[in-house]
PDB file of N, CA and C in Angstrom:
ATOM      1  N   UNK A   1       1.897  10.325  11.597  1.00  0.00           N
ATOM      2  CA  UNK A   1       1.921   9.371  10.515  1.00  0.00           C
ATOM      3  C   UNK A   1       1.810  10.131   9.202  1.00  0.00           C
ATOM      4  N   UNK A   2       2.718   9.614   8.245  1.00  0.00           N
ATOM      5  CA  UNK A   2       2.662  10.354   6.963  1.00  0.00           C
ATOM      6  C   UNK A   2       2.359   9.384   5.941  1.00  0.00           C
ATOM      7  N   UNK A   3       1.693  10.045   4.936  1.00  0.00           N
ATOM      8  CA  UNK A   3       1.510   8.691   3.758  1.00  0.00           C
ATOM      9  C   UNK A   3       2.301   9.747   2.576  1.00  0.00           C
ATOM     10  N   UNK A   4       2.670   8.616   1.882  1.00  0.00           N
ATOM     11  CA  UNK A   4       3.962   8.919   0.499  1.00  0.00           C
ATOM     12  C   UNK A   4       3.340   7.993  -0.352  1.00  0.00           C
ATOM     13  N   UNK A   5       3.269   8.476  -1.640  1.00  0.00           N
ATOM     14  CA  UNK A   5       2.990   7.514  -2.703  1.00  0.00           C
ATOM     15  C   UNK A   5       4.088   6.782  -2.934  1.00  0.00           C
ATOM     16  N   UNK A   6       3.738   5.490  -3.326  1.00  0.00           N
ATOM     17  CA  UNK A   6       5.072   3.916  -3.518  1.00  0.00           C
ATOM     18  C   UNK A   6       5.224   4.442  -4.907  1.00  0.00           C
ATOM     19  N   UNK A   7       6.290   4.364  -4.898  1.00  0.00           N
ATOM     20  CA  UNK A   7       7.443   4.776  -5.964  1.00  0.00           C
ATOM     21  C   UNK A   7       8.735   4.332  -6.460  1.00  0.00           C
ATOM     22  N   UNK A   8       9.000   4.472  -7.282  1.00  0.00           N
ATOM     23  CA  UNK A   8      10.670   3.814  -7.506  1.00  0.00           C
ATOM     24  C   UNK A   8      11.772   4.104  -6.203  1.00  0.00           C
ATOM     25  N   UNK A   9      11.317   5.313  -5.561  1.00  0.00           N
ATOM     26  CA  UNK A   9      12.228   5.909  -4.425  1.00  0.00           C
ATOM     27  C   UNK A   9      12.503   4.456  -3.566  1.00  0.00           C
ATOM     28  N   UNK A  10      11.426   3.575  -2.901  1.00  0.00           N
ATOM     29  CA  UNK A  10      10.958   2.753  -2.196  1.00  0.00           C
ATOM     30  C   UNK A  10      11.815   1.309  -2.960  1.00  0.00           C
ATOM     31  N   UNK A  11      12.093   1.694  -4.437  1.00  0.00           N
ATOM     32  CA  UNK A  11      12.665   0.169  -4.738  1.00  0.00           C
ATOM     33  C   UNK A  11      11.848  -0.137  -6.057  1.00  0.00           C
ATOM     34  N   UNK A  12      12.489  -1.125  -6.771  1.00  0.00           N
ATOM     35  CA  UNK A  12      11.685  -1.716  -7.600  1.00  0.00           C
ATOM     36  C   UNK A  12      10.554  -2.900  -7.331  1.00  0.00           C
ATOM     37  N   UNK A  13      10.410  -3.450  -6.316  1.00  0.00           N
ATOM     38  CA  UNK A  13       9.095  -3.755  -5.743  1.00  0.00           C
ATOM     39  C   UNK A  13       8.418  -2.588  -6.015  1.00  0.00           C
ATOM     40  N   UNK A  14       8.384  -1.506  -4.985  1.00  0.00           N
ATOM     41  CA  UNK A  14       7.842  -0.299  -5.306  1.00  0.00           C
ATOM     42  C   UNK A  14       6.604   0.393  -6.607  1.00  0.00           C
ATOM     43  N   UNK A  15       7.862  -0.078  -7.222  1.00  0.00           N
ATOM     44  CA  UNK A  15       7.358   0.929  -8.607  1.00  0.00           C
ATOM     45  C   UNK A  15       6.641  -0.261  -9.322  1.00  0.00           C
ATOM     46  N   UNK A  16       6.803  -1.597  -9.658  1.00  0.00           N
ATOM     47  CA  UNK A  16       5.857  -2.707  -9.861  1.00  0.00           C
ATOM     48  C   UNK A  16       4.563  -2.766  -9.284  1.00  0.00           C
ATOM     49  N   UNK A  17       5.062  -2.639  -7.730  1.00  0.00           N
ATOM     50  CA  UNK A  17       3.300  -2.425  -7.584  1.00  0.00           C
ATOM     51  C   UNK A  17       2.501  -1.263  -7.980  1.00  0.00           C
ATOM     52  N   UNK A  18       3.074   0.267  -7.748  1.00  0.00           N
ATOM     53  CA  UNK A  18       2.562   0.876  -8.006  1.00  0.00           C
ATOM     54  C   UNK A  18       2.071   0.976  -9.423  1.00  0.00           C
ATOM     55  N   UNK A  19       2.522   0.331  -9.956  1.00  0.00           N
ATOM     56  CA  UNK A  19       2.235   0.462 -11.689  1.00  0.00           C
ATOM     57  C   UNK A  19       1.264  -0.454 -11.782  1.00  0.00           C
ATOM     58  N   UNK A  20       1.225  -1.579 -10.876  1.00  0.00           N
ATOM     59  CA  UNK A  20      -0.169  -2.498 -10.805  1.00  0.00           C
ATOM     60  C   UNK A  20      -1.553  -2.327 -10.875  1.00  0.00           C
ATOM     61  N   UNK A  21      -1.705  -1.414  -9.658  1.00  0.00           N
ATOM     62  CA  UNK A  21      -2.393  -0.827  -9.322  1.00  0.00           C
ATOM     63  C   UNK A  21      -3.118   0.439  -9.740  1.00  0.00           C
ATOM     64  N   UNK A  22      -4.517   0.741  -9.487  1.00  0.00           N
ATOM     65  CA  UNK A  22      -4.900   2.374  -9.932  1.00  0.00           C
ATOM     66  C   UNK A  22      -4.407   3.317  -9.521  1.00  0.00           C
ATOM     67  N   UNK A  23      -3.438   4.253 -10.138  1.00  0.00           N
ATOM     68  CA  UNK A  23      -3.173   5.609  -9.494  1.00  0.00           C
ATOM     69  C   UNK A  23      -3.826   6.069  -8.037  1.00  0.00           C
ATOM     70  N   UNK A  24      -2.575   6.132  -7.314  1.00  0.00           N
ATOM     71  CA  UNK A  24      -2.994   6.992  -5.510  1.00  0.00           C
ATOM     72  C   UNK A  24      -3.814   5.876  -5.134  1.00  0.00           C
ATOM     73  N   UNK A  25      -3.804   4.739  -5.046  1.00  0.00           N
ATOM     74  CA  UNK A  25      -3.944   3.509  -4.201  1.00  0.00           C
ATOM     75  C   UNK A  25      -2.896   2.882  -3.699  1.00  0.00           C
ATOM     76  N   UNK A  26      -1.533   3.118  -4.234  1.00  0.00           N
ATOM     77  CA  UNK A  26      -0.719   2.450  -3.037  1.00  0.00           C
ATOM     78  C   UNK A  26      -0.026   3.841  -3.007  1.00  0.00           C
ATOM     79  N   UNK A  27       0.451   3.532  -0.830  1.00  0.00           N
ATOM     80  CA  UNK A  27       0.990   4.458  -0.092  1.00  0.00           C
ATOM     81  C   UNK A  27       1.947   3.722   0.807  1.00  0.00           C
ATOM     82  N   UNK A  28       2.899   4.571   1.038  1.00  0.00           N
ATOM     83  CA  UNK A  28       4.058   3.828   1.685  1.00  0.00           C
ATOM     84  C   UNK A  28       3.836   5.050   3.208  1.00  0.00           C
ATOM     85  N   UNK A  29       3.126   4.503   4.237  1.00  0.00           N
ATOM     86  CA  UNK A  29       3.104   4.767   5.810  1.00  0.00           C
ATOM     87  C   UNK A  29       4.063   4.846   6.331  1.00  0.00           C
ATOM     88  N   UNK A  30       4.657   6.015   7.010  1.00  0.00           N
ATOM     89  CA  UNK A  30       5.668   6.224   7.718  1.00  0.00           C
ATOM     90  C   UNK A  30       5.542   6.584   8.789  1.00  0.00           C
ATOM     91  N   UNK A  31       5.974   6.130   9.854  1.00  0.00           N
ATOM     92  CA  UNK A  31       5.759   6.536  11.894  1.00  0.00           C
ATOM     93  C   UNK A  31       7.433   6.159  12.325  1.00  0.00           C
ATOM     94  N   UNK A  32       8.029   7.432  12.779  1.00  0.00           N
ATOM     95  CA  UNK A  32       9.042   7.475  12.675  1.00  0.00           C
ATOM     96  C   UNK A  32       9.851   6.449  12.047  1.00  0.00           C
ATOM     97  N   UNK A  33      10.793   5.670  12.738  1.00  0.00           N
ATOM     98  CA  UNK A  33      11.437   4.561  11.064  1.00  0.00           C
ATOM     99  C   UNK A  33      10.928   3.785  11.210  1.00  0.00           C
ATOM    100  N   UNK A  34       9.617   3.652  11.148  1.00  0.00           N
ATOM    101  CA  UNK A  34       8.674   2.691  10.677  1.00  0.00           C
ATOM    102  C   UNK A  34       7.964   3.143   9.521  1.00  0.00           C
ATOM    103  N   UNK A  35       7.787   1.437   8.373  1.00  0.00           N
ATOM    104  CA  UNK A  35       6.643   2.227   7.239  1.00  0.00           C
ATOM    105  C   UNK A  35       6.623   0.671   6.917  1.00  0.00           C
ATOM    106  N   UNK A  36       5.529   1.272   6.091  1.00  0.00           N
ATOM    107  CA  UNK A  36       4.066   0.026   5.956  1.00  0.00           C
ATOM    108  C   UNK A  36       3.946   0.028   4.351  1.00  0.00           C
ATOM    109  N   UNK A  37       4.100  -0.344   3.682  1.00  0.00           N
ATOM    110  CA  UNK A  37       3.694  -0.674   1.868  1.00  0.00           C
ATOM    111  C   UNK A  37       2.072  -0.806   2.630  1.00  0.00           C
ATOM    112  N   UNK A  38       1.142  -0.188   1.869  1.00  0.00           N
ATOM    113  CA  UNK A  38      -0.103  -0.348   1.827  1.00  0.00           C
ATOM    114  C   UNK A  38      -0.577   0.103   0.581  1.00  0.00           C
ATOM    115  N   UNK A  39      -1.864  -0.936  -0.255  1.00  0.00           N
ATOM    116  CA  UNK A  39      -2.557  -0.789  -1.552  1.00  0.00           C
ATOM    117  C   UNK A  39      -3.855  -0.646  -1.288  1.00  0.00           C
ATOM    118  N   UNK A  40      -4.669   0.312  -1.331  1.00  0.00           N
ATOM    119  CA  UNK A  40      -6.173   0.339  -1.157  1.00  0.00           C
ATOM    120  C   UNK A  40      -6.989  -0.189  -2.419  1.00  0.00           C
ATOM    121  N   UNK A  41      -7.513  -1.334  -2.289  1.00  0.00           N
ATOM    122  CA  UNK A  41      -8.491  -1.779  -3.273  1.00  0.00           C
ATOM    123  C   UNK A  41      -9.584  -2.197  -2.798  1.00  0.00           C
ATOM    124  N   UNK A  42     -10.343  -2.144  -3.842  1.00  0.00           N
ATOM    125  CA  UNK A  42     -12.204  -2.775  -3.878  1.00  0.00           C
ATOM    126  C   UNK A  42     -12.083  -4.419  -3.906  1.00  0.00           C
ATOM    127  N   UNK A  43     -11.192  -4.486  -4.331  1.00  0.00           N
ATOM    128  CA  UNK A  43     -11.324  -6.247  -4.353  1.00  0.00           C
ATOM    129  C   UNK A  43      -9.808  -7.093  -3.818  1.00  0.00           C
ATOM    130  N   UNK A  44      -9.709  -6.915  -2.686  1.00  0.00           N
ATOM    131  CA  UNK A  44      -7.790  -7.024  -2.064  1.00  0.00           C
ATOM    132  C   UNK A  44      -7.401  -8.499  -2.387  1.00  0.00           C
ATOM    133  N   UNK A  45      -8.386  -9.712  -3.130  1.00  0.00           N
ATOM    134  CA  UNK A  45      -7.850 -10.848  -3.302  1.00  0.00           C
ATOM    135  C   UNK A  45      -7.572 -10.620  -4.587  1.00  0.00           C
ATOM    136  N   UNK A  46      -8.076 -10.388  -5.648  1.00  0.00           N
ATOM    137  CA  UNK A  46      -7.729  -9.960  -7.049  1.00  0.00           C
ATOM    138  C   UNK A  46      -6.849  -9.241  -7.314  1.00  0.00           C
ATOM    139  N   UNK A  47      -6.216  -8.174  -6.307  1.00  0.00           N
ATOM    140  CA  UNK A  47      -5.200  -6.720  -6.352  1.00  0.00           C
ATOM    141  C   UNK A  47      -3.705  -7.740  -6.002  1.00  0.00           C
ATOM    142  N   UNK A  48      -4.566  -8.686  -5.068  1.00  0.00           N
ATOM    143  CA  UNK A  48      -2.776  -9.598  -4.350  1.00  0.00           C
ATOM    144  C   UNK A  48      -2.200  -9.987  -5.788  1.00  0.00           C
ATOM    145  N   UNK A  49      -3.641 -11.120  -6.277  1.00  0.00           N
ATOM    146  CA  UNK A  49      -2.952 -11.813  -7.327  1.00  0.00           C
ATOM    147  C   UNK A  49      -2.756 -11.172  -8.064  1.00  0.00           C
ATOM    148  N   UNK A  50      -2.634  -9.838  -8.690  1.00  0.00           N
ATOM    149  CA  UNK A  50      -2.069  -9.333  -9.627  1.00  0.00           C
ATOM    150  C   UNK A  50      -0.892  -8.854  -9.662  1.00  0.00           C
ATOM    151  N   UNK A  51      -0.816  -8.322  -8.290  1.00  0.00           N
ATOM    152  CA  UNK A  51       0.805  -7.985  -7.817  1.00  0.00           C
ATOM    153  C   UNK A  51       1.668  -8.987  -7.717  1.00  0.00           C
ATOM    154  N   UNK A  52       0.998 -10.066  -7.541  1.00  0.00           N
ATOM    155  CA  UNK A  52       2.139 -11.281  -6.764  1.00  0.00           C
ATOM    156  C   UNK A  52       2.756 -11.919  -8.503  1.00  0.00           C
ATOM    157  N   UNK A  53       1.785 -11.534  -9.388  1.00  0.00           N
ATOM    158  CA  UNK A  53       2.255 -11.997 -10.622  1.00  0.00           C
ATOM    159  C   UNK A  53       3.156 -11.360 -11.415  1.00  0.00           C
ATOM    160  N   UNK A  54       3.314  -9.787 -10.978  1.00  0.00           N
ATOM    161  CA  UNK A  54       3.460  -8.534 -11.437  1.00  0.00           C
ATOM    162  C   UNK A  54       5.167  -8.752 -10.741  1.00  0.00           C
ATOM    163  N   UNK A  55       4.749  -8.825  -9.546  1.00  0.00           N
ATOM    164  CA  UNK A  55       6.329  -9.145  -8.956  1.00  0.00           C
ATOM    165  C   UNK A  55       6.992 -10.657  -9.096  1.00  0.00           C
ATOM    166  N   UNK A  56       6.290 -11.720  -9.497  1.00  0.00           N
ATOM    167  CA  UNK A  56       7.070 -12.800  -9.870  1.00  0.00           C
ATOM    168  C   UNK A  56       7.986 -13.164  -8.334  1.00  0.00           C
ATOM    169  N   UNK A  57       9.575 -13.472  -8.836  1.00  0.00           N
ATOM    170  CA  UNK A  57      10.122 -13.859  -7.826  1.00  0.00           C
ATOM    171  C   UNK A  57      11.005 -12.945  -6.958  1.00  0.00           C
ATOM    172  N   UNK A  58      10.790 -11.121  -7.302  1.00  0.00           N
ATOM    173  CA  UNK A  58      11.598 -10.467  -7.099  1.00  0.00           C
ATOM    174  C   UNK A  58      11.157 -10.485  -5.058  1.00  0.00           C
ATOM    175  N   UNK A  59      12.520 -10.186  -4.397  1.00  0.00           N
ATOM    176  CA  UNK A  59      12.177  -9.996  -2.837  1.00  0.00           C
ATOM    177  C   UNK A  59      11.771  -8.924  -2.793  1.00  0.00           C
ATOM    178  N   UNK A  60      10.397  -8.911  -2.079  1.00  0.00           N
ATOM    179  CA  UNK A  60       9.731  -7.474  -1.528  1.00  0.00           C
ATOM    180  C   UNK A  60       9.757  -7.536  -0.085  1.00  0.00           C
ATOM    181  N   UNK A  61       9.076  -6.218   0.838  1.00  0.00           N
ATOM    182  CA  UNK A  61       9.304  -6.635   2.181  1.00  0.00           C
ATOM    183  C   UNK A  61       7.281  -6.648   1.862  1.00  0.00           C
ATOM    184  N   UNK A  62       6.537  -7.350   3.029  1.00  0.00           N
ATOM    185  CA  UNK A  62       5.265  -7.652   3.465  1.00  0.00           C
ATOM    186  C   UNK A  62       4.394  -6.559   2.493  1.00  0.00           C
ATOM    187  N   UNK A  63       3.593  -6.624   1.786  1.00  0.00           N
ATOM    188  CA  UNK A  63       2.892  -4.861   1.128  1.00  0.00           C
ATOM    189  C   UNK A  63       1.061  -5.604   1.632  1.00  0.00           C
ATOM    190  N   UNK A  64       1.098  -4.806   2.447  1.00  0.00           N
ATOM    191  CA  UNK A  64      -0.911  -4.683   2.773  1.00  0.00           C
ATOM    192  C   UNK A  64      -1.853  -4.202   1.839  1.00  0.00           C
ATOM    193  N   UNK A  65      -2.692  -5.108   1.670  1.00  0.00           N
ATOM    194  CA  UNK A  65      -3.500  -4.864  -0.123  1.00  0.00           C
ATOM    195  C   UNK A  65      -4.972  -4.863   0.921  1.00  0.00           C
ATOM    196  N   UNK A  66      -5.557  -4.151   1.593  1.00  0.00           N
ATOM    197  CA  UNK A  66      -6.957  -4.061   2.172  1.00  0.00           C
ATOM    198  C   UNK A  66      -7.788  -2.916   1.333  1.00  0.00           C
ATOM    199  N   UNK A  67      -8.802  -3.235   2.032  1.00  0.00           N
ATOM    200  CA  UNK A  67     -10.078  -2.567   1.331  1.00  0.00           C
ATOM    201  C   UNK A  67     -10.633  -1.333   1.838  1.00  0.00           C
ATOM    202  N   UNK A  68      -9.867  -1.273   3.370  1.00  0.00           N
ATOM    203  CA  UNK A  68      -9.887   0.079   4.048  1.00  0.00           C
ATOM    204  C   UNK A  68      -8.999   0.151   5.290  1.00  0.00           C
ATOM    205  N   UNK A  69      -8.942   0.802   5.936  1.00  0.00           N
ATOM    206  CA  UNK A  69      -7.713   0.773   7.101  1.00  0.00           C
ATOM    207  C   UNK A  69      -8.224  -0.230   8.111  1.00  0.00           C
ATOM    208  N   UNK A  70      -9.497  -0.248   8.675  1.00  0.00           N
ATOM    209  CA  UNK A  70      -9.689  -1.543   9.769  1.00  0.00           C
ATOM    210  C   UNK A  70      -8.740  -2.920   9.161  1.00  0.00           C
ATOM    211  N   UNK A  71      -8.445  -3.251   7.932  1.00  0.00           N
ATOM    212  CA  UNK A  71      -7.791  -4.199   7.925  1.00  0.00           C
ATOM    213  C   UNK A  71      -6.127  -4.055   7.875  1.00  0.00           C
ATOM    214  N   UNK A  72      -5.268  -3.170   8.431  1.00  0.00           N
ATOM    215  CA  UNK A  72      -4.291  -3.010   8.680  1.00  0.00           C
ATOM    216  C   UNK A  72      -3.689  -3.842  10.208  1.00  0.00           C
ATOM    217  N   UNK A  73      -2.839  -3.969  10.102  1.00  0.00           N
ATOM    218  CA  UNK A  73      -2.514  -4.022  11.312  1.00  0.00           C
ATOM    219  C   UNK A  73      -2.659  -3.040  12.710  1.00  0.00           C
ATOM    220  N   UNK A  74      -3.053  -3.915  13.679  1.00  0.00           N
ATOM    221  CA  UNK A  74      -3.594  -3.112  14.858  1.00  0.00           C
ATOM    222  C   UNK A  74      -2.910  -1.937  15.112  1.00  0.00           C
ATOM    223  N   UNK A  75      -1.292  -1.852  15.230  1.00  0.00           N
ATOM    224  CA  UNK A  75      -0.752  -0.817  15.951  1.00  0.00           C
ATOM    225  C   UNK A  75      -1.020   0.748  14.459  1.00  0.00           C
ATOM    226  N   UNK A  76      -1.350   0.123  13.344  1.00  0.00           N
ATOM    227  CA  UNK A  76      -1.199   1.402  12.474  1.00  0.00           C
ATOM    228  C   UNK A  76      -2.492   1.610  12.090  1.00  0.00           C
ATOM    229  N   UNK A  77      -3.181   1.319  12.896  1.00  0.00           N
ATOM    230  CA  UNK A  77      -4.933   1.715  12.174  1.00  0.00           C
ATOM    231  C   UNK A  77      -5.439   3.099  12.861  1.00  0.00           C
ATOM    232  N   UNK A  78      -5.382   3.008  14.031  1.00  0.00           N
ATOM    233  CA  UNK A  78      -5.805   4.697  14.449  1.00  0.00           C
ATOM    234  C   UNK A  78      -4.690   5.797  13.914  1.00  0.00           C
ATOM    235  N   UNK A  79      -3.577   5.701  13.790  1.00  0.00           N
ATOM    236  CA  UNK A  79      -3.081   7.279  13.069  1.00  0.00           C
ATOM    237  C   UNK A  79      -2.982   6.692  11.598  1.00  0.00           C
ATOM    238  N   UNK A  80      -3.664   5.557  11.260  1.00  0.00           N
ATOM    239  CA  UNK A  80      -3.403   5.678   9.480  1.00  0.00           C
ATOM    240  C   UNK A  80      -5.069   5.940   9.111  1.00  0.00           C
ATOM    241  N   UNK A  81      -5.646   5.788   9.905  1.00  0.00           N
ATOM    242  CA  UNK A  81      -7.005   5.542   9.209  1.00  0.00           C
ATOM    243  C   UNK A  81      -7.185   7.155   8.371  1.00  0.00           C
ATOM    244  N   UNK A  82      -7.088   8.538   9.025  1.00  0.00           N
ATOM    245  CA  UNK A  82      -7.432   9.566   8.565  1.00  0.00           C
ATOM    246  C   UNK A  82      -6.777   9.695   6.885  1.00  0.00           C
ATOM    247  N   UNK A  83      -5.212   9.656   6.943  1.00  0.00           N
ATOM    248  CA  UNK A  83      -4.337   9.278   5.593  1.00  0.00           C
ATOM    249  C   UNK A  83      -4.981   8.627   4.719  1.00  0.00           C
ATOM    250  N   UNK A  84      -4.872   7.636   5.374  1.00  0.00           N
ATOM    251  CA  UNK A  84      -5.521   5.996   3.737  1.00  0.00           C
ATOM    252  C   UNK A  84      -7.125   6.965   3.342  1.00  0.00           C
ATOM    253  N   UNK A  85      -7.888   6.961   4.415  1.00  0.00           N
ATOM    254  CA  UNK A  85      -9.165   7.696   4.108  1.00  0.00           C
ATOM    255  C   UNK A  85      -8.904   8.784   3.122  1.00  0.00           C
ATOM    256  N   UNK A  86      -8.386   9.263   2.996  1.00  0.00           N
ATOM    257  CA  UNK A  86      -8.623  10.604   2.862  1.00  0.00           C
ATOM    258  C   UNK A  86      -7.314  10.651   0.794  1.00  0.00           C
ATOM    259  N   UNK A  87      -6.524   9.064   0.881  1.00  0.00           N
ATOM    260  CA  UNK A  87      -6.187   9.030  -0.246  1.00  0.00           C
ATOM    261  C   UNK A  87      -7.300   8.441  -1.014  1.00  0.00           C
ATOM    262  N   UNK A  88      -8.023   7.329  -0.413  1.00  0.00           N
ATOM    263  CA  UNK A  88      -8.707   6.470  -1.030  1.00  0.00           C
ATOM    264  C   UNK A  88      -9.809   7.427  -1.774  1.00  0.00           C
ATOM    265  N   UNK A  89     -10.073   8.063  -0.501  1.00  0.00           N
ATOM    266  CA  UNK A  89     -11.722   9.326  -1.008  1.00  0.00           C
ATOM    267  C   UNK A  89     -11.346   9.915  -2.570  1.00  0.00           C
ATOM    268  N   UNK A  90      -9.982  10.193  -2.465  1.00  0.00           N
ATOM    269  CA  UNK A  90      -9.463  11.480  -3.614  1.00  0.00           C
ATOM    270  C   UNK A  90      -9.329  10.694  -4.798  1.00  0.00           C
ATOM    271  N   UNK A  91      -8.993   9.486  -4.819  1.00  0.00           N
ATOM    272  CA  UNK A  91      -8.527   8.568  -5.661  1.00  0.00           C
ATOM    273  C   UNK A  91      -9.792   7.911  -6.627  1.00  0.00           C
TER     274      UNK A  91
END
């Protein structure tokens, strides 16, 4: 599992959220062609509504706004937990 910072690369969803958000809190998860939009915040109901306002009506695909990796989805929590950890710590 690799983590990539969300970026314009990812789309203009992408770069909206990331601009939302505090620097090196959102990461775009990759497991072979699989990947996950994920935002690490202290407060993930306040981080939604800011993004969801931030993005308006543009189409995004699903982006995970949790407070640490246990709230990811089941299949990406044991090889994401070390990643997200270890951005969140630095961040």
């Amino acid at each position: 599992m690799t983590p990539t910072p969300l970026g314009t690369a990812a789309g203009l969803w992408a770069a909206i959220t990331a601009d939302t958000v505090s620097p090196g809190r959102s990461l775009m998860l990759r497991s072979g062609r699989w990947s996950l939009p994920v935002v690490l915040a202290r407060d993930p109901r306040a981080t939604t509504a800011a993004i969801r306002h931030a993005l308006g009506d543009r189409p995004h695909p699903a982006i995970f706004v949790v407070e640490r990796p246990g709230g990811l989805p089941r299949p990406w929590r044991a090889g994401a937990q070390a990643a997200i950890e270890a951005a969140f710590l630095s961040s």
